[in-house]
Protein backbone atom coordinates (compact mmCIF):
# COMPACT_ATOMS: atom_id res chain seq x y z
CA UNK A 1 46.28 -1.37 -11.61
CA UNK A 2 42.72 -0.88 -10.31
CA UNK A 3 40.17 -0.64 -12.71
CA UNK A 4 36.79 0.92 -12.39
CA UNK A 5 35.19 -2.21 -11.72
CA UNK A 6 36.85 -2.86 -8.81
CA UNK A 7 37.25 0.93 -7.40
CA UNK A 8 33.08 0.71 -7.49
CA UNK A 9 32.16 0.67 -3.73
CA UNK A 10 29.85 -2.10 -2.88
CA UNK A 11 27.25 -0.54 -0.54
CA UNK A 12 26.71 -2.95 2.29
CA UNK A 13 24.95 -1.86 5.72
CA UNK A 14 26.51 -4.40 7.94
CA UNK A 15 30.11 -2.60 7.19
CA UNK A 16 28.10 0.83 7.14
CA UNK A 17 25.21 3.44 6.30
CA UNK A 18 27.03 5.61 4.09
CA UNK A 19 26.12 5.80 1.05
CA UNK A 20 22.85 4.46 1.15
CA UNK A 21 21.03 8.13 1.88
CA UNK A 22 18.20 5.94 4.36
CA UNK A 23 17.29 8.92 6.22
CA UNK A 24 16.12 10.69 2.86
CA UNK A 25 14.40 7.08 1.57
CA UNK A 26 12.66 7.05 4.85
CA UNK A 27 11.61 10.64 4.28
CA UNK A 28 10.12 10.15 1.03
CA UNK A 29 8.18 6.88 2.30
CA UNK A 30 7.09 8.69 5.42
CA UNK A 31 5.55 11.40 2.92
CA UNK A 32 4.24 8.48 0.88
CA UNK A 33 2.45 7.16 3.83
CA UNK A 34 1.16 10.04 5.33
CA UNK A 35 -0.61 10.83 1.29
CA UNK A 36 -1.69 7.59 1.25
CA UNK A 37 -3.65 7.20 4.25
CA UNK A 38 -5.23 10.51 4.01
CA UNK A 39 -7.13 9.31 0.68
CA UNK A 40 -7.60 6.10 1.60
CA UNK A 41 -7.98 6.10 5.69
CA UNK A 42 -8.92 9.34 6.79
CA UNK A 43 -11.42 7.58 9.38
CA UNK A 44 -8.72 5.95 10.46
CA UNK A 45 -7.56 7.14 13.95
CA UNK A 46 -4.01 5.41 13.96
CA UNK A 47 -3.22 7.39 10.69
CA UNK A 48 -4.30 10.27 11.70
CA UNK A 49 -1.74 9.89 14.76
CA UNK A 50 0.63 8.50 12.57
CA UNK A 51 0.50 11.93 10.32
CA UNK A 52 0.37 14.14 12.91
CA UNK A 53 3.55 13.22 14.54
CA UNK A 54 4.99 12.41 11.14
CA UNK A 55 4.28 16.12 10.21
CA UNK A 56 5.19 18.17 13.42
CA UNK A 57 7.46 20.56 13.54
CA UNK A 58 9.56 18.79 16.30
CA UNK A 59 8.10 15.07 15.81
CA UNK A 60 9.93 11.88 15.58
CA UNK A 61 12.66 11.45 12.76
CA UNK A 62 11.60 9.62 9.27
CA UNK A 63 13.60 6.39 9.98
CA UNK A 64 12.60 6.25 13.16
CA UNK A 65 8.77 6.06 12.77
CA UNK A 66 9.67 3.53 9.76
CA UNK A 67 11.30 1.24 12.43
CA UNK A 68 8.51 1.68 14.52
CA UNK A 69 5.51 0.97 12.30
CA UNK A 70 7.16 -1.14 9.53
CA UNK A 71 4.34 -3.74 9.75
CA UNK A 72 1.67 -1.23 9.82
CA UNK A 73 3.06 0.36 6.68
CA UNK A 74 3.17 -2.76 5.01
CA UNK A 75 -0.29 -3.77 6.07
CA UNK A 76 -1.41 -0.68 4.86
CA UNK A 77 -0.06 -0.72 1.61
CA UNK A 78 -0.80 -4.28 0.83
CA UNK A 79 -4.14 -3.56 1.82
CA UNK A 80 -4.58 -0.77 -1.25
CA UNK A 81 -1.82 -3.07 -3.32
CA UNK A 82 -0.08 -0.21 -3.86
CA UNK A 83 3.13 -1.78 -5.70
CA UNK A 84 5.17 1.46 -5.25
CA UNK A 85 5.29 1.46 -1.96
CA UNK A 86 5.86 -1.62 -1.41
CA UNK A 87 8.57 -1.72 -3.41
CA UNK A 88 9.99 1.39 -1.71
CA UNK A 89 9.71 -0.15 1.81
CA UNK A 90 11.12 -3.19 0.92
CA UNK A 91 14.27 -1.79 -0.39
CA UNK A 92 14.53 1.01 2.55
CA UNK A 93 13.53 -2.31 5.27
CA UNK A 94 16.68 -4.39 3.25
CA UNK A 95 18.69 -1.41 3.37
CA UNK A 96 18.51 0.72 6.54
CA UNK A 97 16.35 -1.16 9.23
């Protein structure tokens, strides 16, 4: 007899991505971002890209401008030490990338 400890799925993205919602994670971050460097880097011509195509109608999907710009991201948030964030890309970079 199975009990609920052991019917508990263990979430594990080499085996798969169900489960672990990292298109909606990467959404939120994406959104994150894009707040972020509009308070804190509107001068800056990279985020102004970066929000732009983040925020068209027909741009590139959430995970895939977290793949692309991972480093950035980071840079940028460790820049402002914004904990949050960091906390959020780390677990979506562990998770989904």
């Amino acid at each position: 007899m199975k009990t609920a400890a052991t019917k508990q799925r263990t979430l594990d993205r080499y085996r798969s991505f169900c489960g672990l919602d990292c298109q909606a994670r990467a959404e939120h971050l994406v959104k994150y971002i894009c707040t972020l460097s509009r308070q804190q880097e509107a001068d800056n011509p990279f985020w102004a890209l970066f929000t732009k195509k983040a925020e068209a109608e027909n741009g590139p999907d959430a995970l895939l401008l977290v793949h692309t710009t991972v480093f950035y991201m980071r840079e940028l948030l460790e820049k402002h030490q914004d904990s949050k964030g960091l906390k959020l890309l780390d677990e979506i970079e562990t998770d989904c990338c």
